[in-house]
PDB file of N, CA and C in Angstrom:
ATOM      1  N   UNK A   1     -81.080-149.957   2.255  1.00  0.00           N
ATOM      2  CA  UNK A   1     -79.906-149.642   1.479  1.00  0.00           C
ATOM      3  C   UNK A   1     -79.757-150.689   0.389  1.00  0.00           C
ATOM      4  N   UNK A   2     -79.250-150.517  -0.741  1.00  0.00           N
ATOM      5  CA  UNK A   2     -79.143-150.776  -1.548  1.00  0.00           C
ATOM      6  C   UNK A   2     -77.687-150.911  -2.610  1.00  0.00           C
ATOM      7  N   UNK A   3     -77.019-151.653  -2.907  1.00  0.00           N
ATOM      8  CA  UNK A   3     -75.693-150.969  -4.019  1.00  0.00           C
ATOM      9  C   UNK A   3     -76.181-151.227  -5.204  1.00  0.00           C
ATOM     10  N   UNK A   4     -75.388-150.165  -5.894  1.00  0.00           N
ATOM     11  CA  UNK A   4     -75.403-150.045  -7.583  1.00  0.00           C
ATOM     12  C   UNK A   4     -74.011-149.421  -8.054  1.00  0.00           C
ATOM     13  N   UNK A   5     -73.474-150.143  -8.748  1.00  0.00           N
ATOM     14  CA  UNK A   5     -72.185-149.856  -9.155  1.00  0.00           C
ATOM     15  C   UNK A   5     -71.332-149.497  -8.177  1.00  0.00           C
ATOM     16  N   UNK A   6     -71.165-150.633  -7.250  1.00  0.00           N
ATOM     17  CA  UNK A   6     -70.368-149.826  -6.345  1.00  0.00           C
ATOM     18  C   UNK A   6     -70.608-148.909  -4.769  1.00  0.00           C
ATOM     19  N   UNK A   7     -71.733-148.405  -5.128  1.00  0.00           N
ATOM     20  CA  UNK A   7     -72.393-147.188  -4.598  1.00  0.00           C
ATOM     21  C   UNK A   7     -73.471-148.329  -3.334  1.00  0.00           C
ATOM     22  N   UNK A   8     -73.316-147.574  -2.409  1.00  0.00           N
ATOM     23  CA  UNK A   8     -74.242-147.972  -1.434  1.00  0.00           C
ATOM     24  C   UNK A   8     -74.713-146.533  -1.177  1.00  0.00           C
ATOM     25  N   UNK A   9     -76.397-146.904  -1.803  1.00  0.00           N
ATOM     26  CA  UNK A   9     -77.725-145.846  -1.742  1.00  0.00           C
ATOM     27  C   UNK A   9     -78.558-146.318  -0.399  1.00  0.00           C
ATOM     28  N   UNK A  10     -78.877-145.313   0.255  1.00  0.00           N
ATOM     29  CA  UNK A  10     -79.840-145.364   0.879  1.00  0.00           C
ATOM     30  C   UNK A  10     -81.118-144.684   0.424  1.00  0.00           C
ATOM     31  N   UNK A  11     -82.808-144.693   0.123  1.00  0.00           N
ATOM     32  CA  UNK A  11     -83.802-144.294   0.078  1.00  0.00           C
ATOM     33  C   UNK A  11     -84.231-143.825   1.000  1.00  0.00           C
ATOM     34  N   UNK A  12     -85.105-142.304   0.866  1.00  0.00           N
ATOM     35  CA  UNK A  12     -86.072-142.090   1.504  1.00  0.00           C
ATOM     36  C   UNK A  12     -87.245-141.577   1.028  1.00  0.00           C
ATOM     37  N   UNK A  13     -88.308-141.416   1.609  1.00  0.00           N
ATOM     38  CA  UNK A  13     -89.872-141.231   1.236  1.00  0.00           C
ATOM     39  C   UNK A  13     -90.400-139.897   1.856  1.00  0.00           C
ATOM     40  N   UNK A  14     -90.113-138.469   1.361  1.00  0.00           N
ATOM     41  CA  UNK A  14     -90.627-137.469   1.876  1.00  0.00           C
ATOM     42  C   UNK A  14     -90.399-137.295   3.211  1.00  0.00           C
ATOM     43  N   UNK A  15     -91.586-137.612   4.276  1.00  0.00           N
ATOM     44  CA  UNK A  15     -91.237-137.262   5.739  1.00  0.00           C
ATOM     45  C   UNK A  15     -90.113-138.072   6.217  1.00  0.00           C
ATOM     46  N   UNK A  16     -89.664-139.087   5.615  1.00  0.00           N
ATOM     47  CA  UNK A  16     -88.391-140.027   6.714  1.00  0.00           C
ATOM     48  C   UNK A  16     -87.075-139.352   6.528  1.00  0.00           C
ATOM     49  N   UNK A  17     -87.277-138.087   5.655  1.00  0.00           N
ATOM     50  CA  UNK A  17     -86.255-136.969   5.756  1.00  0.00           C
ATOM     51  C   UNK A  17     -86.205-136.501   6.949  1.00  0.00           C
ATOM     52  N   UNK A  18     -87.177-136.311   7.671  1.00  0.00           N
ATOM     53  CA  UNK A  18     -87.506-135.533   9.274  1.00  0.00           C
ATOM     54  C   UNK A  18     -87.176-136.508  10.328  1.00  0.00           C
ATOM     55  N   UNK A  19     -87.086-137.594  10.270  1.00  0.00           N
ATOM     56  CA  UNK A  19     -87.375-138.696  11.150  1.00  0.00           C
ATOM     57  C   UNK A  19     -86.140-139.073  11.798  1.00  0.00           C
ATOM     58  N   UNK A  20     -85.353-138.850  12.636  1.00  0.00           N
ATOM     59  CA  UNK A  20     -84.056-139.049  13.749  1.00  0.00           C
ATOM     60  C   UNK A  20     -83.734-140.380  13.622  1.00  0.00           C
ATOM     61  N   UNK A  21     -84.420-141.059  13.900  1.00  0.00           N
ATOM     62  CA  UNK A  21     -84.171-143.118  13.836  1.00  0.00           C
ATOM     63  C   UNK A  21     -83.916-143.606  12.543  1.00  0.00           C
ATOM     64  N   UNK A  22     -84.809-142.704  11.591  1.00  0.00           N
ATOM     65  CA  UNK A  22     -84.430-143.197   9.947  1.00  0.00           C
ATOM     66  C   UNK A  22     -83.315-142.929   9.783  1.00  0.00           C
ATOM     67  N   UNK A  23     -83.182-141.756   9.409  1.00  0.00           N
ATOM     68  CA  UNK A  23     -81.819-140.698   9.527  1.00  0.00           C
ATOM     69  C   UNK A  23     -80.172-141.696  10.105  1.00  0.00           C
ATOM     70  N   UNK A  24     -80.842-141.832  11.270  1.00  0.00           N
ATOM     71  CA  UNK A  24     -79.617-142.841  12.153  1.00  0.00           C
ATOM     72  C   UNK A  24     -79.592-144.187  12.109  1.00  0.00           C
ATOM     73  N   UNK A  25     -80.202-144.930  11.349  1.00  0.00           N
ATOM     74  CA  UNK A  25     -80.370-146.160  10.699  1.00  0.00           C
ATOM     75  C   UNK A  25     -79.206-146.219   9.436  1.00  0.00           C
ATOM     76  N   UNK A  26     -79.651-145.373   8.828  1.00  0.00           N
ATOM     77  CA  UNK A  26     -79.296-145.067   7.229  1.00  0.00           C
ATOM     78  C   UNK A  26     -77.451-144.623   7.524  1.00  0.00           C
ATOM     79  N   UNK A  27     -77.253-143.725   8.544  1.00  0.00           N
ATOM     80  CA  UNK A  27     -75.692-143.285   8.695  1.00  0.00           C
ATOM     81  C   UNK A  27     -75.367-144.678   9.159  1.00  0.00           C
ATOM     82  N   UNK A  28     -75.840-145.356  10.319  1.00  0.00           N
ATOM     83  CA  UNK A  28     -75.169-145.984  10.809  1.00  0.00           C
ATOM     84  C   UNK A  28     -74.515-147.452   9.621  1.00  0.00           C
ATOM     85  N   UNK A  29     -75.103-147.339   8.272  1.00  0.00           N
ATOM     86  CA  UNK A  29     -74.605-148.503   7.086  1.00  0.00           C
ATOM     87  C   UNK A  29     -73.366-147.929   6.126  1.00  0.00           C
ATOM     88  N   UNK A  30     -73.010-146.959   6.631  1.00  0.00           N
ATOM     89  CA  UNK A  30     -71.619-146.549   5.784  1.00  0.00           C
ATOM     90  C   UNK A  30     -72.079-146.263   4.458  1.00  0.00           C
ATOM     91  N   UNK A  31     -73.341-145.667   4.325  1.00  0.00           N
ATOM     92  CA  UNK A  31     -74.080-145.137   2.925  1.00  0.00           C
ATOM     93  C   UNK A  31     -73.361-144.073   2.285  1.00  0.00           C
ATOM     94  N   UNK A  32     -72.898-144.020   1.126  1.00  0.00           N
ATOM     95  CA  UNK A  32     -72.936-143.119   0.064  1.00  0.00           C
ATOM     96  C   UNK A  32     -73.209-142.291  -0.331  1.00  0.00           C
ATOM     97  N   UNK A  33     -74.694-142.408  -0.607  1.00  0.00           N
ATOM     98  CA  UNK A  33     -75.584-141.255  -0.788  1.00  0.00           C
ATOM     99  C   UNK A  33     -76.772-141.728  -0.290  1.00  0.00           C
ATOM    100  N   UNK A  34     -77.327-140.377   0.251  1.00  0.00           N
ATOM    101  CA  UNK A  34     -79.400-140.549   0.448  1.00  0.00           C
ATOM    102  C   UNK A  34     -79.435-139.933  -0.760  1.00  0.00           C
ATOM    103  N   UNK A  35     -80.679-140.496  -1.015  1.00  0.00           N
ATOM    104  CA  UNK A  35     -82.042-140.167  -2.262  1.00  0.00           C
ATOM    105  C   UNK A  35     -82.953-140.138  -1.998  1.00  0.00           C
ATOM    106  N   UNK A  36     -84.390-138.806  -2.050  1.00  0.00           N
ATOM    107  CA  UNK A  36     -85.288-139.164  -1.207  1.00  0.00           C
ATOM    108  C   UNK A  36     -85.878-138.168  -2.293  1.00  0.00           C
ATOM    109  N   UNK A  37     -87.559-138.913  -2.625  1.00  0.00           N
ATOM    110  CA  UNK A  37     -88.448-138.359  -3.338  1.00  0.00           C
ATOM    111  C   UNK A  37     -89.242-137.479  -2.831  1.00  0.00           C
ATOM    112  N   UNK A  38     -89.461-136.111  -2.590  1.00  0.00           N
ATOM    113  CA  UNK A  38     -90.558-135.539  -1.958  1.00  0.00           C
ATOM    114  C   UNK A  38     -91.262-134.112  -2.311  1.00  0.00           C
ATOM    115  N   UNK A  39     -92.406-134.279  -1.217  1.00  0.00           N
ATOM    116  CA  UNK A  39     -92.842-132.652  -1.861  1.00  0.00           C
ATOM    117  C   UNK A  39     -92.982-131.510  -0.216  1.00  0.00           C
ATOM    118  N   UNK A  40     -92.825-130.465  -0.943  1.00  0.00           N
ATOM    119  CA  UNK A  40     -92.704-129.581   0.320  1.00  0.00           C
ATOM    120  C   UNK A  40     -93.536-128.354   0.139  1.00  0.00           C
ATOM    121  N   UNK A  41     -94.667-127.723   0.405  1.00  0.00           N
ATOM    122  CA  UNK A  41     -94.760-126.111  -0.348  1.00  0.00           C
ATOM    123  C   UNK A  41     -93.971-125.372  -0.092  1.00  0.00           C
ATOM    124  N   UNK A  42     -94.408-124.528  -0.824  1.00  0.00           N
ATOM    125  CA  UNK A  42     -92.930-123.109  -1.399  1.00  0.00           C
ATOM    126  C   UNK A  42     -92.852-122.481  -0.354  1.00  0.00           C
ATOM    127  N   UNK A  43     -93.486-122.466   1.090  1.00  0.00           N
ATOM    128  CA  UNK A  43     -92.837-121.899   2.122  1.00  0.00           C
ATOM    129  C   UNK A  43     -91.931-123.089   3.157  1.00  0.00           C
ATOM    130  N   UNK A  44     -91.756-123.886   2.368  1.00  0.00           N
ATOM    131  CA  UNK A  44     -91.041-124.903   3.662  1.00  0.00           C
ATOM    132  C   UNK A  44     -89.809-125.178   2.778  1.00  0.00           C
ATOM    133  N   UNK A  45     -89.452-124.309   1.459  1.00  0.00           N
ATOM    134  CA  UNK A  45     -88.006-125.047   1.108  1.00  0.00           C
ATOM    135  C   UNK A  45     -86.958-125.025   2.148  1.00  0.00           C
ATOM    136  N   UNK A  46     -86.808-123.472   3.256  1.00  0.00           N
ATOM    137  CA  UNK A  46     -86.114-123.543   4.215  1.00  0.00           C
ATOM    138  C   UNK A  46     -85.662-125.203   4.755  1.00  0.00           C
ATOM    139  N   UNK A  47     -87.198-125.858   5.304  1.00  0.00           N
ATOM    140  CA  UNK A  47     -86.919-126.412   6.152  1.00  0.00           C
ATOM    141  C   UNK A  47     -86.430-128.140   4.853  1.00  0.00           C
ATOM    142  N   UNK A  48     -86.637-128.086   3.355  1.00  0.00           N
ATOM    143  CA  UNK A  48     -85.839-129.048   2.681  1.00  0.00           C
ATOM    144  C   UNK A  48     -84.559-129.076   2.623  1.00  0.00           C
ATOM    145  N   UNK A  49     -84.075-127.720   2.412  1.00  0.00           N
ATOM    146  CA  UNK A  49     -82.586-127.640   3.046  1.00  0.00           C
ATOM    147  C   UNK A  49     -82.282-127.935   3.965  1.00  0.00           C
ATOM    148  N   UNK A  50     -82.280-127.687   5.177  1.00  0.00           N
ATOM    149  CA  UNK A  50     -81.785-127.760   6.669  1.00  0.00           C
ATOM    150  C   UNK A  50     -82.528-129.305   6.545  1.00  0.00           C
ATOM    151  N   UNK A  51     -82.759-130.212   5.929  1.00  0.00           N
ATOM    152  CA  UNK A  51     -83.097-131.314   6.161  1.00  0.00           C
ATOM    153  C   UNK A  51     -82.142-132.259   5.352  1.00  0.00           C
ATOM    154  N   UNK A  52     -82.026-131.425   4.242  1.00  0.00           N
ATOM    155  CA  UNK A  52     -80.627-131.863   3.635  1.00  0.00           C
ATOM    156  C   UNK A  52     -79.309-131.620   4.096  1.00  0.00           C
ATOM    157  N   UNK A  53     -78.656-130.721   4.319  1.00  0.00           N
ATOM    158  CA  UNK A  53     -77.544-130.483   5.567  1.00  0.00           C
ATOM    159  C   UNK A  53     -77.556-131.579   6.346  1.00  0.00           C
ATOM    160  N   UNK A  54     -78.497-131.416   7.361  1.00  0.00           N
ATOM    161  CA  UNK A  54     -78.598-132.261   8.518  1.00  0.00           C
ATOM    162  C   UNK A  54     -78.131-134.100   8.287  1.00  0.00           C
ATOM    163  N   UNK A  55     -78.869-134.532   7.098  1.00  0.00           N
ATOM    164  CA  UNK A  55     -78.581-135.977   6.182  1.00  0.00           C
ATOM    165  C   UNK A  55     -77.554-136.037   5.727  1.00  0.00           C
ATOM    166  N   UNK A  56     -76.823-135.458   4.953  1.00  0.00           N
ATOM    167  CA  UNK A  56     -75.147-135.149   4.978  1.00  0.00           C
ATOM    168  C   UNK A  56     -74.365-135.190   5.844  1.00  0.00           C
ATOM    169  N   UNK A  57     -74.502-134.279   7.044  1.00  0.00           N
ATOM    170  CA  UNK A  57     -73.316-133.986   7.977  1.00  0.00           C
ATOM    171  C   UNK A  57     -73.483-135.540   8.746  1.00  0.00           C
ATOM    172  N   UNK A  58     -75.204-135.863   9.098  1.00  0.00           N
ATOM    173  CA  UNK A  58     -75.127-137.420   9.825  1.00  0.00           C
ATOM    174  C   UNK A  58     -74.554-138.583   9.150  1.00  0.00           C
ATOM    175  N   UNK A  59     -74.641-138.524   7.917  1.00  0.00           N
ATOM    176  CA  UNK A  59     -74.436-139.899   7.338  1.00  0.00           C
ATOM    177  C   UNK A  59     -73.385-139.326   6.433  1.00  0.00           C
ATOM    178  N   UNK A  60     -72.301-138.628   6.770  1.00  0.00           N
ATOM    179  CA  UNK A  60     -71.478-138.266   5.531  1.00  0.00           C
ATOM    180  C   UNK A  60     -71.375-138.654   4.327  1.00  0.00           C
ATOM    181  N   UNK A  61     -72.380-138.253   3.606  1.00  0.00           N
ATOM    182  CA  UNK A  61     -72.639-138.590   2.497  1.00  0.00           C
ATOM    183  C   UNK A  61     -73.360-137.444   1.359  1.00  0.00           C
ATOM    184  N   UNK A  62     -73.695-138.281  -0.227  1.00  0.00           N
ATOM    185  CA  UNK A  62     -74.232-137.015  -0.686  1.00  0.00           C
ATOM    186  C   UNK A  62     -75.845-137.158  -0.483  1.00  0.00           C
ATOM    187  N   UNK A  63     -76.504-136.407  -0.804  1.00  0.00           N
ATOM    188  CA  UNK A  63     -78.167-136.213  -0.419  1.00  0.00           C
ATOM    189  C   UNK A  63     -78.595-135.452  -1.675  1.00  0.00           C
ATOM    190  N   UNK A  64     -79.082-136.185  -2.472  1.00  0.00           N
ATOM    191  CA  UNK A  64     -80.044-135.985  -3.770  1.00  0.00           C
ATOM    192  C   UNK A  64     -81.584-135.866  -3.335  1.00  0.00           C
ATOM    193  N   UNK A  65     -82.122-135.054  -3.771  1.00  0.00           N
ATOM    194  CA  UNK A  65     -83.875-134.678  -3.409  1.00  0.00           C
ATOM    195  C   UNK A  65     -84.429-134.490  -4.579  1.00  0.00           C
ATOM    196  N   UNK A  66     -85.290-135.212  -4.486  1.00  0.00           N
ATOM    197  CA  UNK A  66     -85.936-135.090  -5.928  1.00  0.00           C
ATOM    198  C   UNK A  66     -87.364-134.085  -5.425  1.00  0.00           C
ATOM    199  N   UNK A  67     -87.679-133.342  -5.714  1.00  0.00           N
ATOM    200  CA  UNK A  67     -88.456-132.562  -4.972  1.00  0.00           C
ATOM    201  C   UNK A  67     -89.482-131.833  -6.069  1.00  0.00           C
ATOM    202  N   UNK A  68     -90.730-132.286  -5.754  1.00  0.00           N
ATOM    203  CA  UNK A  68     -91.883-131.944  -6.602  1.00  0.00           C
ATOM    204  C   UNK A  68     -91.892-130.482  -7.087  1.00  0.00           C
ATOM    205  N   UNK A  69     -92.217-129.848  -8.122  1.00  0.00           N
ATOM    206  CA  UNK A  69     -92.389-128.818  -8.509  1.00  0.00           C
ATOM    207  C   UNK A  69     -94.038-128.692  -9.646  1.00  0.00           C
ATOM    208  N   UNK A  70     -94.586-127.406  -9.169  1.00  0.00           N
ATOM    209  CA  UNK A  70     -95.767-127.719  -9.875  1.00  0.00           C
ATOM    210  C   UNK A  70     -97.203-127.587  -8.626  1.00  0.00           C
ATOM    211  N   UNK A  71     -97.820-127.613  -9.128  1.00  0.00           N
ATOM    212  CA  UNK A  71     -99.316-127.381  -7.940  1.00  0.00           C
ATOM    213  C   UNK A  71     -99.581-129.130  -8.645  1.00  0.00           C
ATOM    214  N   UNK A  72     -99.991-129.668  -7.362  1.00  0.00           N
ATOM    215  CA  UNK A  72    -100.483-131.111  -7.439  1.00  0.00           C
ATOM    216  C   UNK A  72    -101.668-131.494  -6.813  1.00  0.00           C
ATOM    217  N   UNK A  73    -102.125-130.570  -6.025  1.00  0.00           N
ATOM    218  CA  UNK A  73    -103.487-130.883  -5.311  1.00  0.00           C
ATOM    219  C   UNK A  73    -103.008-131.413  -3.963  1.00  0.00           C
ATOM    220  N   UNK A  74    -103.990-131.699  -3.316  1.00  0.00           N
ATOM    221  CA  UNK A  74    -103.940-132.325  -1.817  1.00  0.00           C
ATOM    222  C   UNK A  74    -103.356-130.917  -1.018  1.00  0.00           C
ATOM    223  N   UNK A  75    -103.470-129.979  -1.226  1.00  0.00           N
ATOM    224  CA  UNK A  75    -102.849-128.701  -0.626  1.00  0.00           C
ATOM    225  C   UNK A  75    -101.899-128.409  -0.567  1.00  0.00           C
ATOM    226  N   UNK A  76    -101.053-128.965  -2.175  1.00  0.00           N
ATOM    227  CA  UNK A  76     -99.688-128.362  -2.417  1.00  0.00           C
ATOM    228  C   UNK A  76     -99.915-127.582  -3.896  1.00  0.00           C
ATOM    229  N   UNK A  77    -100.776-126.511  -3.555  1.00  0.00           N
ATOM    230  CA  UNK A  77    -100.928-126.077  -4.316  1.00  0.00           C
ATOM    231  C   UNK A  77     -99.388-124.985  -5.083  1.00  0.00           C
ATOM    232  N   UNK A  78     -98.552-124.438  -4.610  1.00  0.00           N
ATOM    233  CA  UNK A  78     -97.508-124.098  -4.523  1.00  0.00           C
ATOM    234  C   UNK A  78     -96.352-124.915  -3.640  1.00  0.00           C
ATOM    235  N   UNK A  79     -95.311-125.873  -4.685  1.00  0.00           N
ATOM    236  CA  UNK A  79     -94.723-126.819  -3.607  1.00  0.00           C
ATOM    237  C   UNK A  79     -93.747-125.983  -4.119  1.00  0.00           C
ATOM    238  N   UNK A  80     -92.467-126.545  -3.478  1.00  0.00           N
ATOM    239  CA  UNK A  80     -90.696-125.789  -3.321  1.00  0.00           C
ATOM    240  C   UNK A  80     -90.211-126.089  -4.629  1.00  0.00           C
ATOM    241  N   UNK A  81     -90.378-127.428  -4.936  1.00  0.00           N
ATOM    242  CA  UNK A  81     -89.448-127.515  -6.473  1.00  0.00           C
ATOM    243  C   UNK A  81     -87.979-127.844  -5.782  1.00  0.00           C
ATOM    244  N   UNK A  82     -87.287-127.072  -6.309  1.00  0.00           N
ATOM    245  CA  UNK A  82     -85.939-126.855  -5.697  1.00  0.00           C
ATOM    246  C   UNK A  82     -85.315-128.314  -5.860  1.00  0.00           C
ATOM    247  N   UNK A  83     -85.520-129.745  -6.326  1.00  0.00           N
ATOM    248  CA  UNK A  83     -84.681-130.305  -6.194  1.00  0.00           C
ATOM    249  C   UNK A  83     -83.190-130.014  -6.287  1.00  0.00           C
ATOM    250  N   UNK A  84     -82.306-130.620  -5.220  1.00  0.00           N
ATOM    251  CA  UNK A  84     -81.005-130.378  -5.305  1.00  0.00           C
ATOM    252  C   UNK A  84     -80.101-131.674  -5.053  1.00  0.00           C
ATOM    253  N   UNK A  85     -78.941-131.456  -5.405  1.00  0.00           N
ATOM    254  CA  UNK A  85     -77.891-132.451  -4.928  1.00  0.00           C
ATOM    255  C   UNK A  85     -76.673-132.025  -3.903  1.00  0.00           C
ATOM    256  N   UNK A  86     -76.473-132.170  -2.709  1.00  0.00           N
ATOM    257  CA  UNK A  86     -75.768-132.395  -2.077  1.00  0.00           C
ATOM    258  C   UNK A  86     -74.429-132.921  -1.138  1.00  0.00           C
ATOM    259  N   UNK A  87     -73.327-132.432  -1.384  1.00  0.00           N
ATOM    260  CA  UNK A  87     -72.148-132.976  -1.106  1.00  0.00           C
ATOM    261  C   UNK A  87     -71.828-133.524   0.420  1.00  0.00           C
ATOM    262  N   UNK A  88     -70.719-134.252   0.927  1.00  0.00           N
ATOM    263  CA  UNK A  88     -70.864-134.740   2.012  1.00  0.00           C
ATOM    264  C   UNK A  88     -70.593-134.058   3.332  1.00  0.00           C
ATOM    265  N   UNK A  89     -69.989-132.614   2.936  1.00  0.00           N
ATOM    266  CA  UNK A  89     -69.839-131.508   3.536  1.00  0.00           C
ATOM    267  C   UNK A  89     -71.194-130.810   3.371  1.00  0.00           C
ATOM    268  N   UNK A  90     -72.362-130.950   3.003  1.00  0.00           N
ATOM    269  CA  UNK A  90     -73.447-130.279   2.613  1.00  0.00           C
ATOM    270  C   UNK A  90     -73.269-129.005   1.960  1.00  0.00           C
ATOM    271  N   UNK A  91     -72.115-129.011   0.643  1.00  0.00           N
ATOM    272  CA  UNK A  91     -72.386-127.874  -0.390  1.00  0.00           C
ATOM    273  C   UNK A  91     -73.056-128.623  -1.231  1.00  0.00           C
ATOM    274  N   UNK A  92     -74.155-127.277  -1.412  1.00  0.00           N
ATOM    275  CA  UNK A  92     -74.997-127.640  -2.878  1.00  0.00           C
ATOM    276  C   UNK A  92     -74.407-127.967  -3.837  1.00  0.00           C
ATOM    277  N   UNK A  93     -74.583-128.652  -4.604  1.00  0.00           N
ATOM    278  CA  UNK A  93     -73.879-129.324  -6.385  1.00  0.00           C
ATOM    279  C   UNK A  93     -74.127-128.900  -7.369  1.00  0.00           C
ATOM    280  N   UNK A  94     -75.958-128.899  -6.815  1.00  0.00           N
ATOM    281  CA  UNK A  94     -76.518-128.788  -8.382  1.00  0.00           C
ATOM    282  C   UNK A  94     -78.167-127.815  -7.543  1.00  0.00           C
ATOM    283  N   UNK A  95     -79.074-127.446  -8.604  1.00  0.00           N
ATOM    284  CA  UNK A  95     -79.632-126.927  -8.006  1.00  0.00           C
ATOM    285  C   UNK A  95     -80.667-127.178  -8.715  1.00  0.00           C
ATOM    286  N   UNK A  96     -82.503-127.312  -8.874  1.00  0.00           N
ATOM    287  CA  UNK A  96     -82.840-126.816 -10.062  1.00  0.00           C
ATOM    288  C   UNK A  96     -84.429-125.803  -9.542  1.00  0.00           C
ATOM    289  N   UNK A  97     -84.809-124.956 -10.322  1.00  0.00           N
ATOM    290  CA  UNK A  97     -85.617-124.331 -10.225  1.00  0.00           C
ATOM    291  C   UNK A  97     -87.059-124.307  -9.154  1.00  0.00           C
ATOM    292  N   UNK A  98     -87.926-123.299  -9.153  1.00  0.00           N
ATOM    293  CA  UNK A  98     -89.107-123.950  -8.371  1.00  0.00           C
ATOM    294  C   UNK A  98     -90.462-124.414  -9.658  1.00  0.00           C
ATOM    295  N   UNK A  99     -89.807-124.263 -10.782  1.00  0.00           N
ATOM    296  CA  UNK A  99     -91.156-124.544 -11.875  1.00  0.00           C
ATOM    297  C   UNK A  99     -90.351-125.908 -12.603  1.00  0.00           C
ATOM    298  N   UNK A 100     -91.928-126.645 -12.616  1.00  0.00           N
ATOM    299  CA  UNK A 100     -91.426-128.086 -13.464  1.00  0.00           C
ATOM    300  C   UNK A 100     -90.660-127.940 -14.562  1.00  0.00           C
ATOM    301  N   UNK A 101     -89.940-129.066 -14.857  1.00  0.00           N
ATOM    302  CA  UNK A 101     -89.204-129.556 -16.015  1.00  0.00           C
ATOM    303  C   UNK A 101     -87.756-129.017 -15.520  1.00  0.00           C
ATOM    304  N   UNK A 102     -87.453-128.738 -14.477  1.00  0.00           N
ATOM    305  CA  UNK A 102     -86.006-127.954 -14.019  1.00  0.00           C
ATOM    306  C   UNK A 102     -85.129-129.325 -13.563  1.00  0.00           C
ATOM    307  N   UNK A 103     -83.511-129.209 -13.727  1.00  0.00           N
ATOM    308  CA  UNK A 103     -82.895-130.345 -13.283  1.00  0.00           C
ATOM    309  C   UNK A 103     -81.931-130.250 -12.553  1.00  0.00           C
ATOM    310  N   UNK A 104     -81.751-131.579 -11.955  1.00  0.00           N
ATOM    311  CA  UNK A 104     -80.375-130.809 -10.975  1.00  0.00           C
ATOM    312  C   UNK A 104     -79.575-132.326 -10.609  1.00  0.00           C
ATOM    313  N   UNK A 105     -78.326-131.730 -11.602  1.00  0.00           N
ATOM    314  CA  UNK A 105     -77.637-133.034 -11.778  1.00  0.00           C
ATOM    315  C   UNK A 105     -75.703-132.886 -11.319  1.00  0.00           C
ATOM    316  N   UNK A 106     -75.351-133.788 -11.338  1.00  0.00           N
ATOM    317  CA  UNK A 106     -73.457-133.665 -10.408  1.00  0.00           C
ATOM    318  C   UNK A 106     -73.413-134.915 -10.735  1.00  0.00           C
ATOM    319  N   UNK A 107     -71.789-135.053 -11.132  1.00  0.00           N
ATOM    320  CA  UNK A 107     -70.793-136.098 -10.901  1.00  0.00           C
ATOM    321  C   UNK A 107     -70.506-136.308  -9.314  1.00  0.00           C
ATOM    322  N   UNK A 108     -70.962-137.562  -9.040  1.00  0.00           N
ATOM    323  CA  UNK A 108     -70.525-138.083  -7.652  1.00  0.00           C
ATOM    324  C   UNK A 108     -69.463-138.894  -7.797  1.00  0.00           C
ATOM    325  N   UNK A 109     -68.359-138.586  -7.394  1.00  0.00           N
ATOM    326  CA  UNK A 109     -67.036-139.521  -7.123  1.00  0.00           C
ATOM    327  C   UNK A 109     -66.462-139.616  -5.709  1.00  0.00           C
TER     328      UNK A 109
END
């Protein structure tokens, strides 16, 4: 965890979205928001959502995903895209597409 203006961020790295101990590390610091960089293919956005929910409702907080869009190799040849932003009730904010250059941005107060 980290602060910036105020804000106590927590990071995550793709899979430590999935990970129960990370997850409960990160709630247990009175965090703000998660931020977590990752990629998913286009049949697992399901499970980027329900991974976002889940990071919200634990750590009441918001949950920003920055989430790859684009074929990148290594067998994501079709990833989700979908970055989104997340409220501490887990409503979506912002949303953005499954093709690159899409954005997905919110006022957090």
């Amino acid at each position: 965890m980290f602060e910036a203006d105020g804000w106590g961020l927590c990071v995550g790295i793709c899979r430590d979205t999935g990970i129960g101990e990370h997850v409960g590390r990160m709630a247990g610091l009175d965090v703000d928001a998660y931020v977590a960089g990752l990629v998913h293919r286009s049949d697992e956005r399901a499970e980027q959502e329900r991974r976002a929910v889940w990071i919200a409702g634990r750590c009441q907080a918001y949950v920003a995903f920055a989430s790859f869009a684009g074929p990148n190799g290594g067998g994501y040849h079709h990833t989700a895209g979908s970055s989104a932003i997340w409220s501490p009730a887990a409503d979506v904010l912002a949303q953005a597409g499954m093709t690159p250059g899409g954005l997905a941005r919110a006022i957090l107060e």
